[in-house]
Protein backbone atom coordinates (compact mmCIF):
# COMPACT_ATOMS: atom_id res chain seq x y z
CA UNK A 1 53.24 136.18 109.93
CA UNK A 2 55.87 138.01 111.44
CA UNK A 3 59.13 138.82 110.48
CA UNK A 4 61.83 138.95 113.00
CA UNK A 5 66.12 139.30 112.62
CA UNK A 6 67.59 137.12 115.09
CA UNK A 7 71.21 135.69 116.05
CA UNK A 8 72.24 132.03 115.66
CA UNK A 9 75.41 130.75 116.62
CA UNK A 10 76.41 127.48 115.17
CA UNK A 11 79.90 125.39 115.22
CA UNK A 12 80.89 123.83 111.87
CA UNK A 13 83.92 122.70 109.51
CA UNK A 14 84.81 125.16 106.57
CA UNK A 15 86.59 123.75 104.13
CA UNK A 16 89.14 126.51 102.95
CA UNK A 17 91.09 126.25 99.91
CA UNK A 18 94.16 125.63 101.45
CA UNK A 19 92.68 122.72 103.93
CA UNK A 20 91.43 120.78 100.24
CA UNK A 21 94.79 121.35 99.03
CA UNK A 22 96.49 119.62 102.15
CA UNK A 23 93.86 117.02 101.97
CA UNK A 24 94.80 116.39 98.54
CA UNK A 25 98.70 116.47 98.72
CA UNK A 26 98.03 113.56 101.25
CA UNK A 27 97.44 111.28 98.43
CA UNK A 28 100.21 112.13 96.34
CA UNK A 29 102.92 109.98 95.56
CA UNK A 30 106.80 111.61 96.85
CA UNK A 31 106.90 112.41 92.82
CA UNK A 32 103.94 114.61 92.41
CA UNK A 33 105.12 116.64 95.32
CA UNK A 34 108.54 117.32 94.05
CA UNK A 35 106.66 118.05 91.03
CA UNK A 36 104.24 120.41 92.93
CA UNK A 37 106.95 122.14 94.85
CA UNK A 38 109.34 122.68 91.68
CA UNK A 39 106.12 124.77 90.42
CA UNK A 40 105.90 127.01 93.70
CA UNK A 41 109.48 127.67 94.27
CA UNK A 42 109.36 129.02 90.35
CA UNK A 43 106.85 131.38 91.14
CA UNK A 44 107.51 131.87 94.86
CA UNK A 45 110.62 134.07 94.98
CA UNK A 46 110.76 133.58 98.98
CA UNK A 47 111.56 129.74 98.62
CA UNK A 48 114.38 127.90 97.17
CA UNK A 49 115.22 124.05 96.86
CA UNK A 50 118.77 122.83 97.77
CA UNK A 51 119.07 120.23 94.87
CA UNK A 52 122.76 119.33 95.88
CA UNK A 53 121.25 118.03 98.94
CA UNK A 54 118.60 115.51 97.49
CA UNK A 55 118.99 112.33 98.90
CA UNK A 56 120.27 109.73 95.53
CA UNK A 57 118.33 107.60 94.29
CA UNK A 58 119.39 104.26 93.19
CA UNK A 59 118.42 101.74 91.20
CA UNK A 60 120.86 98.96 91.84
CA UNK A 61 124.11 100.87 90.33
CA UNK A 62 125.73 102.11 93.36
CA UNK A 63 127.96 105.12 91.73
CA UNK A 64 124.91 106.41 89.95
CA UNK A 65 123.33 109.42 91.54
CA UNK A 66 119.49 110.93 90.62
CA UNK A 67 117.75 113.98 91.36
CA UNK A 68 114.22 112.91 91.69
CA UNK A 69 113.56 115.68 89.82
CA UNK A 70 115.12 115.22 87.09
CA UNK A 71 113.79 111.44 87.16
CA UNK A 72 110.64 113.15 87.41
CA UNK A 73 110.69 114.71 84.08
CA UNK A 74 111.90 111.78 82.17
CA UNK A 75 109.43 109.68 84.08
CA UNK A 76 107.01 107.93 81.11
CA UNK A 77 103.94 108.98 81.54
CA UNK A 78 101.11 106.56 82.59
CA UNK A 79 96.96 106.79 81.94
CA UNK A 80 96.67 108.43 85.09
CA UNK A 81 98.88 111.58 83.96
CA UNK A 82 97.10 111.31 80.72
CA UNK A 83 93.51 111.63 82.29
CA UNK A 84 95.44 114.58 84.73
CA UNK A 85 96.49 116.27 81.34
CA UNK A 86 92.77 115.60 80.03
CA UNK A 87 91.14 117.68 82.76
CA UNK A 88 93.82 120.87 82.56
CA UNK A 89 92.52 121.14 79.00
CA UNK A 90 89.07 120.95 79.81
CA UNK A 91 87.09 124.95 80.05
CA UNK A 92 84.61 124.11 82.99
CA UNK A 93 84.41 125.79 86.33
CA UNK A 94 87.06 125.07 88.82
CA UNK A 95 85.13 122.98 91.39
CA UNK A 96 84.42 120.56 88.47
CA UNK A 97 88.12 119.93 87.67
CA UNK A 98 88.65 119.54 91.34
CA UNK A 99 85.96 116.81 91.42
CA UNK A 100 87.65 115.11 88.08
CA UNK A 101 91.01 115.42 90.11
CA UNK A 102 89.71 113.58 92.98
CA UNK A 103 88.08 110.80 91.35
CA UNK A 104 91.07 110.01 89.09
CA UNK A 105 92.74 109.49 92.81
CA UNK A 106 90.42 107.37 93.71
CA UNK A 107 90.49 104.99 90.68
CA UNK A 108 92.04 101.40 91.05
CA UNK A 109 94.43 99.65 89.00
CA UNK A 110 91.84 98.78 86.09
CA UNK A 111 90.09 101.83 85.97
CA UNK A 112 87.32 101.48 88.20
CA UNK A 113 86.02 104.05 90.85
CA UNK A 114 86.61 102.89 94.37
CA UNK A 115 84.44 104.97 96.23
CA UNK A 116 80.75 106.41 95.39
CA UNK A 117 79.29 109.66 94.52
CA UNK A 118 78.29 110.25 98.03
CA UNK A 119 81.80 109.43 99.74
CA UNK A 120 83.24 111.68 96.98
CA UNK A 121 81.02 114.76 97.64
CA UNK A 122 81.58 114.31 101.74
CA UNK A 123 85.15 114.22 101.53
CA UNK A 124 85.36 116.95 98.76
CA UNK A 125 83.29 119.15 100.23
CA UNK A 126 81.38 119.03 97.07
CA UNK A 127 77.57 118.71 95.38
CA UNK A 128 76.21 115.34 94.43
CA UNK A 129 75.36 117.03 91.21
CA UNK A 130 79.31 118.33 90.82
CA UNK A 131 80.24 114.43 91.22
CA UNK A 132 78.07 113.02 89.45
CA UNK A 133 78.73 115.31 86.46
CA UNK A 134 82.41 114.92 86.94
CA UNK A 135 81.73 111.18 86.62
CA UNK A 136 80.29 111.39 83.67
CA UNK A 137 82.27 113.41 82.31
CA UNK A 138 85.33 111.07 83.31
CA UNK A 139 83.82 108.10 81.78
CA UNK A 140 84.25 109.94 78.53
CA UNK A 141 87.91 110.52 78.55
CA UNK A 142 90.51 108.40 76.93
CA UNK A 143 90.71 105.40 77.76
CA UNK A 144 86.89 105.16 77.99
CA UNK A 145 85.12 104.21 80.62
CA UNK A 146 87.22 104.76 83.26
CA UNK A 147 85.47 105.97 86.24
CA UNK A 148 82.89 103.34 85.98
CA UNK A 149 82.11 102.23 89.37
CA UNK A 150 81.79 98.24 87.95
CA UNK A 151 82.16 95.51 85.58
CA UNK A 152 78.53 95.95 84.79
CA UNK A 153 78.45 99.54 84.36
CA UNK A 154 81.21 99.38 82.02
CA UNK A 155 79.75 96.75 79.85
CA UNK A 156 76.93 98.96 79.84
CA UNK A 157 78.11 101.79 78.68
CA UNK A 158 80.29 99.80 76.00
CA UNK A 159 76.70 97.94 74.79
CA UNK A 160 75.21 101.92 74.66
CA UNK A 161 78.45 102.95 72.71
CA UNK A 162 78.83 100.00 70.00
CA UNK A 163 75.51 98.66 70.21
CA UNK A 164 72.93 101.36 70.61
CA UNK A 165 69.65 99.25 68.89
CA UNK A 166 70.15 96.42 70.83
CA UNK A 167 68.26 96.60 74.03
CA UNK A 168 68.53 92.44 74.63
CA UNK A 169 72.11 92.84 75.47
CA UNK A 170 70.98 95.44 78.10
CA UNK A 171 68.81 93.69 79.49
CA UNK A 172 71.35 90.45 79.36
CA UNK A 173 74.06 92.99 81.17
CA UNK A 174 71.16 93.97 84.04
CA UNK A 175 69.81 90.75 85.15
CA UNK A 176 71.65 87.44 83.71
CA UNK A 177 75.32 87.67 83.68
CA UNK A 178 75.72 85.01 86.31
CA UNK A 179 72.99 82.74 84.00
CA UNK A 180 74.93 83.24 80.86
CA UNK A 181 78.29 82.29 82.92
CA UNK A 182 76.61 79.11 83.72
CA UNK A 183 75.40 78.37 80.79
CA UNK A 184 72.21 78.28 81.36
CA UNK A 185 71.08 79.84 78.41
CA UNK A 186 67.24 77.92 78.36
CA UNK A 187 66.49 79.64 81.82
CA UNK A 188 67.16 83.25 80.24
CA UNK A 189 65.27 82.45 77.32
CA UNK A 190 62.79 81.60 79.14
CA UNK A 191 62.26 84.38 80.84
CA UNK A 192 63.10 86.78 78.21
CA UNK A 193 60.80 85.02 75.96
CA UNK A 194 63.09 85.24 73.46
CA UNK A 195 64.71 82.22 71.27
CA UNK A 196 67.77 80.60 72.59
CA UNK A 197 69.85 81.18 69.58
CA UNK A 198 69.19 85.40 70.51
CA UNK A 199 70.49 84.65 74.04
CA UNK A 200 73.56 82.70 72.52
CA UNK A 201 74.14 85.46 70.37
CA UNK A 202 73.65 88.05 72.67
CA UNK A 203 76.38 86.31 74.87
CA UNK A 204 78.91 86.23 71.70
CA UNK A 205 78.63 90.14 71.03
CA UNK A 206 79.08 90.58 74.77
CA UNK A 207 82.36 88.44 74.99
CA UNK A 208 83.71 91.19 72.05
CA UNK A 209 83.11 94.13 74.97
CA UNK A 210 86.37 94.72 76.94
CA UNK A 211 86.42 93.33 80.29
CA UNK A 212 88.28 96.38 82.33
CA UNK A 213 88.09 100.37 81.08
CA UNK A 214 92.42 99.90 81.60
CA UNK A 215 93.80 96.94 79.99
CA UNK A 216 97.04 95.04 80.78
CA UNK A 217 98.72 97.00 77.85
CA UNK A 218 97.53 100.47 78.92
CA UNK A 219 99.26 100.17 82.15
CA UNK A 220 102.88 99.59 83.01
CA UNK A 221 102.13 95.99 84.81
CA UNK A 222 104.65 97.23 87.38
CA UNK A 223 104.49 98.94 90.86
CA UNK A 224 106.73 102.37 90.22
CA UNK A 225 110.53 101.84 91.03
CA UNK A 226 110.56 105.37 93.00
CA UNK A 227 109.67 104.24 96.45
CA UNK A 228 108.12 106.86 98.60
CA UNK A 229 109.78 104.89 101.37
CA UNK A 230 112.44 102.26 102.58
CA UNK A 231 112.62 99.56 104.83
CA UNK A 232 115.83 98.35 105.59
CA UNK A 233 116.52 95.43 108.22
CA UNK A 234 118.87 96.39 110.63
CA UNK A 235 120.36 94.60 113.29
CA UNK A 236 117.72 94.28 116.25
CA UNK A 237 114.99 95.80 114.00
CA UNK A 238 113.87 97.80 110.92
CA UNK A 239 115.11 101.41 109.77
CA UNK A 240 112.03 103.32 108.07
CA UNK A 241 113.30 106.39 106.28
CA UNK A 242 112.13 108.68 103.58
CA UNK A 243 114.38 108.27 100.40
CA UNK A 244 113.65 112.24 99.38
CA UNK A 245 113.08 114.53 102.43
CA UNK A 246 111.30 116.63 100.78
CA UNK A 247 111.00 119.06 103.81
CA UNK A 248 114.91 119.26 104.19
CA UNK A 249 115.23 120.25 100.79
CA UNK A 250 112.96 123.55 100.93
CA UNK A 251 114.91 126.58 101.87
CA UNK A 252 114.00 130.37 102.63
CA UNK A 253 115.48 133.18 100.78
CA UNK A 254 116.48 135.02 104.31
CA UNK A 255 117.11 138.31 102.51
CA UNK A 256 113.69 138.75 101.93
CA UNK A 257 112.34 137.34 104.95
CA UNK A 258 113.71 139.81 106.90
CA UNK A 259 113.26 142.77 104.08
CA UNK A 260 109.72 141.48 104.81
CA UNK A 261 109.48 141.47 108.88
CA UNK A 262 111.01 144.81 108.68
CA UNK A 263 108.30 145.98 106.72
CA UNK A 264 110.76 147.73 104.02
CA UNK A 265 109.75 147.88 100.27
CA UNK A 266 107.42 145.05 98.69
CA UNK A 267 105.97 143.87 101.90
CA UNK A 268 102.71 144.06 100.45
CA UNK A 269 103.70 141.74 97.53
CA UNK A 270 106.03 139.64 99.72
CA UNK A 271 103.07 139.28 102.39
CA UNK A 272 101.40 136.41 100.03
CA UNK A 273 104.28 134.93 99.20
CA UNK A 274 105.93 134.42 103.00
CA UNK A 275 102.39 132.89 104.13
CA UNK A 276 102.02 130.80 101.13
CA UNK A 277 105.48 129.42 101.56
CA UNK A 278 104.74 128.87 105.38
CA UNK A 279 101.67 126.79 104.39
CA UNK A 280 103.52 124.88 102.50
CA UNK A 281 106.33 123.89 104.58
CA UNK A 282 103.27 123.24 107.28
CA UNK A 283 101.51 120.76 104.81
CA UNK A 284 104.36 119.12 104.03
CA UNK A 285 105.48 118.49 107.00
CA UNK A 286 102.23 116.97 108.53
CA UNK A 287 102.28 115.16 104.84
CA UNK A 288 104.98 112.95 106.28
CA UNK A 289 104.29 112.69 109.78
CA UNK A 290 100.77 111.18 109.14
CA UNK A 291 102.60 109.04 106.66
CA UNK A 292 105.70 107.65 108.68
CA UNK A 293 102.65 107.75 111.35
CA UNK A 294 100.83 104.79 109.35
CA UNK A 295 103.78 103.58 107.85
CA UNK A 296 105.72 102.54 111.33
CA UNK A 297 101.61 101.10 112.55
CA UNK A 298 101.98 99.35 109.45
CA UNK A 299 105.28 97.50 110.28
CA UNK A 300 104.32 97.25 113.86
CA UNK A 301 101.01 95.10 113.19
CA UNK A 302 102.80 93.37 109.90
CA UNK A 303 106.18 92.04 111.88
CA UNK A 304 105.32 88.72 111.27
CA UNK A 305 104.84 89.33 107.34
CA UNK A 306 108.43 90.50 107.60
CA UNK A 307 110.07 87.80 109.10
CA UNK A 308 108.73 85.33 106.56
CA UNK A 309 105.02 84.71 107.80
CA UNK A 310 101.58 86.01 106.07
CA UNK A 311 100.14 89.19 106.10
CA UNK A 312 97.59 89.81 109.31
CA UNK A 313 93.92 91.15 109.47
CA UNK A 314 94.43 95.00 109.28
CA UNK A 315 91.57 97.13 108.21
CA UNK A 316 91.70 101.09 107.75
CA UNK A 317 88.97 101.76 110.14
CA UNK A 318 91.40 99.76 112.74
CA UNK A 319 94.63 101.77 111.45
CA UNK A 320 92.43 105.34 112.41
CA UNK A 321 91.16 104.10 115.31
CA UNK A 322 94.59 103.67 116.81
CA UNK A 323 96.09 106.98 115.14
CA UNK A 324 92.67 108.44 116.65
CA UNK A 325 92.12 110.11 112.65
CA UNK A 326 89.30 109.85 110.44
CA UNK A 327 89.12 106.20 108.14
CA UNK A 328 89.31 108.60 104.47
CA UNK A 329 93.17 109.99 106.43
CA UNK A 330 94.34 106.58 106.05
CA UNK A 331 92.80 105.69 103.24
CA UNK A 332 94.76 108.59 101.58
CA UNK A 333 97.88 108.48 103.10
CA UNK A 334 98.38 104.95 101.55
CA UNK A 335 97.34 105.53 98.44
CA UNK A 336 99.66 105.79 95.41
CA UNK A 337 102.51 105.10 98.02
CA UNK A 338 104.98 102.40 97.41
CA UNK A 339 107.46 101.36 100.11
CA UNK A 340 111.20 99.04 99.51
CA UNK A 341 110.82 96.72 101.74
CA UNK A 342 113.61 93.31 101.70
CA UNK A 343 110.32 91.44 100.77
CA UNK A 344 110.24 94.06 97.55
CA UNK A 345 108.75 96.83 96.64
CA UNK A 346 104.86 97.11 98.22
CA UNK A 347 102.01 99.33 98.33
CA UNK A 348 101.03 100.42 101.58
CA UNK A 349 97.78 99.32 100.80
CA UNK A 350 98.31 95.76 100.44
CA UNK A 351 99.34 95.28 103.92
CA UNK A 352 95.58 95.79 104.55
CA UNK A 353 93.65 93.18 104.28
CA UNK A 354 90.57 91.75 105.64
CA UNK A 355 90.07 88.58 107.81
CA UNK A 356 88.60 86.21 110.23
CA UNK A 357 88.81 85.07 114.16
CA UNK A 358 89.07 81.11 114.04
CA UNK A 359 87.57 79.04 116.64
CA UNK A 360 90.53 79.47 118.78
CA UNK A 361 90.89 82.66 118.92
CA UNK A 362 93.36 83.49 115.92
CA UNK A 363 93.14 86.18 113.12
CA UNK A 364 93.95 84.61 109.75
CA UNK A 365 93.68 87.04 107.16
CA UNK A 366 91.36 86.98 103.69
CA UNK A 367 94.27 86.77 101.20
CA UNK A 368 95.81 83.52 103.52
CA UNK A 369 92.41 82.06 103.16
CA UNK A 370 92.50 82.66 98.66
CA UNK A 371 95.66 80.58 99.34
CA UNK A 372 94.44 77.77 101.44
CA UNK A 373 91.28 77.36 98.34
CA UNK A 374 93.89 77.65 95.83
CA UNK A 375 96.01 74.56 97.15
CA UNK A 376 92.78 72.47 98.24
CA UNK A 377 91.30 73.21 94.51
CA UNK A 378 94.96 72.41 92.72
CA UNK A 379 94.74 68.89 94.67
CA UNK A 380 91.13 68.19 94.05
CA UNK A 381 90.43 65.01 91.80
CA UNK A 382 89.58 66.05 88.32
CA UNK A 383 86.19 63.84 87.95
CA UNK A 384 85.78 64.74 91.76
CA UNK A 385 85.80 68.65 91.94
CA UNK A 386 85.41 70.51 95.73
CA UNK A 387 82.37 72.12 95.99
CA UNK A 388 82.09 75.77 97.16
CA UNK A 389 80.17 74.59 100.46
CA UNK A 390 82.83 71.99 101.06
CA UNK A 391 85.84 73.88 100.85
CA UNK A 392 83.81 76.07 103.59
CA UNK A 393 83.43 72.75 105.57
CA UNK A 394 87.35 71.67 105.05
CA UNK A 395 88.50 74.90 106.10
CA UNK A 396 86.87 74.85 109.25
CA UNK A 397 87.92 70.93 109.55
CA UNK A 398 91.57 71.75 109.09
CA UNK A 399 91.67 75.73 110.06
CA UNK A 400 88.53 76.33 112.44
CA UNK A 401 87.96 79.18 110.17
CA UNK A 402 84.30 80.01 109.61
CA UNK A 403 83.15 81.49 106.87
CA UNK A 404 80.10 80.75 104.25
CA UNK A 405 79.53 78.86 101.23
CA UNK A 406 79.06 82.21 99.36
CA UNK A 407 82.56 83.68 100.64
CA UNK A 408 84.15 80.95 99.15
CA UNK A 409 82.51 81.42 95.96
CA UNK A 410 83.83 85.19 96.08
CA UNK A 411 87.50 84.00 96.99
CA UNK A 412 87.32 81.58 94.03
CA UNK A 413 85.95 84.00 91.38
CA UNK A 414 88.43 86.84 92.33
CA UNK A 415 91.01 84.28 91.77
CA UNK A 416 89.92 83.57 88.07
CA UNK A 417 89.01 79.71 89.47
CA UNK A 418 85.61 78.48 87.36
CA UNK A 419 82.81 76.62 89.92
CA UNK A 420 82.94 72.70 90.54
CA UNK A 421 80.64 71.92 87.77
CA UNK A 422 82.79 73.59 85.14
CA UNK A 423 86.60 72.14 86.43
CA UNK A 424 84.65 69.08 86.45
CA UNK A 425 83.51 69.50 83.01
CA UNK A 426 87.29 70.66 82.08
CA UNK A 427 87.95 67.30 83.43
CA UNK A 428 86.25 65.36 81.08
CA UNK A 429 87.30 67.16 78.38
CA UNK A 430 90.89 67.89 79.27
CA UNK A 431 90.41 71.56 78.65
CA UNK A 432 90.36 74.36 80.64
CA UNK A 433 86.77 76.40 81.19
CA UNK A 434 87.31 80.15 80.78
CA UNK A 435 84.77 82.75 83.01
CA UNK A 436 83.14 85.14 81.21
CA UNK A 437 84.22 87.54 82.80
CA UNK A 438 88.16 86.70 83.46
């Protein structure tokens, strides 16, 4: 064998520390940067904030003037900023915090993750390991669970918290959830050779497991009031405009930018400073480009939705495509942002929604589609309920929409609607049928 030193030049991506931290600021709402600048400019003696020049904020009394700031630190605190608090009190390595971080970004409304280990350790820059412990070690945190990447999971690791000696209701969890929503309690048994009454009871103690890691009551129920921006209908159009301009608001002490281009006294301690206060005016101002970037593509592909009609197919991977950036930049730029719009106050990602081409030719969007089962299900007989197949065949009847028997079944169960046989049984006995797992 011989040994030999030899050159290799390659061409890659390094992740600095500063490129994460841009990354990350993408995703933050307009209050976490205030809050995130307020903390440099107190230990950055180069920078300054002109507060007399933040835009107001109102909420509906028009001789009332805010400083965000100051809105920001009466602001209640929600489970998010509790499970943010959670992980600065946690004594692990920094890299794991910064995986906690990002995965608390990244969880939805009820407290599910929304993307897996492996998207989280591309876009982080991170291990598998590092995520995966980081999940764990989320799913531990008050309010538990959170971080679970599903119903299931969670019910699982509920049955392993309050249940530990019961390895029926795992199995129940695993591999019959849809069975024991039907009712079809014989088939399990069955095949569990176990006794009916064990699967009946098995179904009870689940039905006592909580259905979501964040429950109605954890959460405010309400989009924030602070928009991050504002859509106002103008006369021959819409005027998009940032509420805060943050960017206008950060100021240079000039005294000691030019003690330090002279090169005078303290240069060497000023020298961090100055470039640390030029990245940051540089992230923050590509911070709102990219977002009045998506915003305006946004408005542009959702005119209709504005002038009274429904929302359009719009997908992130079509959003990058046109901004010619990468699908996980537009994921985070919309995230956690709320615009004022005259139809009220949205997140940017609702105006993304899936869809379909209809025979003709026409895009009609997933969440028009929820609507058109809704009303055909709401005028269905009672004795003489729509089945999942023909609510497919109906819609391409009276839409020329296309779509399968087992989309319509998804459509219906993410709108809390229980399957043919069960409205029909509600119908008989004037009740109405609850899912397990509304």
């Amino acid at each position: 064998m011989k040994l030999e030193l030899t050159h290799k030049q390659t061409t890659g991506l390094v992740m600095t520390t500063e490129m994460r931290q841009a990354i990350k600021m993408l995703q933050w709402t307009s209050a976490d940067v205030w809050e995130y600048l307020q903390r440099e400019v107190n230990e950055n003696p180069i920078l300054s904030i002109e507060s007399s020049n933040i835009t107001p904020y109102d909420r509906g009394n028009k001789a009332a003037y805010h400083d965000p700031i100051d809105y920001i630190a009466s602001n209640h605190k929600d489970w998010r900023d509790e499970l943010v608090e959670q992980t600065a009190w946690l004594k692990v390595e920094a890299s794991l915090k910064e995986a906690l971080l990002f995965l608390i970004g990244n969880l939805n409304e009820q407290g599910f993750c929304t993307i897996s280990e492996v998207e989280a350790a591309q876009q982080t820059g991170q291990t598998i390991e590092t995520i995966n412990r980081a999940r764990r070690l989320l799913i531990q945190f008050e309010p538990m669970g959170v971080g679970c990447l599903n119903f299931k999971e969670f019910l699982l690791f509920q049955v392993e918290d309050r249940y530990p000696d019961s390895p029926l209701l795992t199995t129940l969890i695993m591999n019959h959830l849809e069975d024991l929503a039907s009712e079809q309690f014989g088939k399990v048994s069955q095949e569990l050779e176990v006794e009916e009454r064990q699967v009946k009871e098995g179904l009870a103690m689940i039905k006592t497991l909580d259905p979501r890691p964040v429950l109605p009551s954890q959460g405010t129920g309400e989009i924030p009031v602070m928009p991050d921006l504002i859509l106002e209908k103008k006369e021959g159009g819409y005027l998009l405009r940032d509420p805060f301009k943050v960017n206008q608001q950060m100021k240079w002490d000039e005294q000691l930018v030019q003690m330090y281009k002279e090169g005078k006294q303290a240069q060497e301690y000023l020298d961090g400073c100055f470039k640390r206060a030029s990245w940051l005016f540089k992230s923050i101002e590509q911070r709102q480009q990219t977002i009045m970037k998506v915003a305006e593509l946004i408005i542009q592909h959702q005119k209709e939705f504005f002038h009274g009609g429904t929302l359009k197919p719009f997908t992130l991977k079509k959003a990058a495509q046109i901004l010619g950036v990468h699908e996980s930049t537009v994921s985070r730029t919309v995230a956690n942002k709320v615009m004022q719009t005259p139809m009220g106050t949205l997140e940017l990602k609702s105006f993304f929604v899936t869809g379909y081409r209809t025979e003709d030719g026409d895009e009609v969007s997933s969440q028009h589609l929820k609507e058109l089962i809704k009303e055909m299900i709401s005028k269905e007989e009672p004795l003489n309920t729509l089945s999942d197949q023909k609510i497919a065949m109906e819609l391409m009847r009276k839409h020329n929409v296309r779509i399968s028997r087992r989309t319509v079944a998804k459509y219906r169960e993410s709108l809390s609607i229980p399957s043919s046989s069960k409205r029909k049984a509600a119908g008989r006995e004037r009740i109405s049928p609850i899912l397990l797992h509304s």
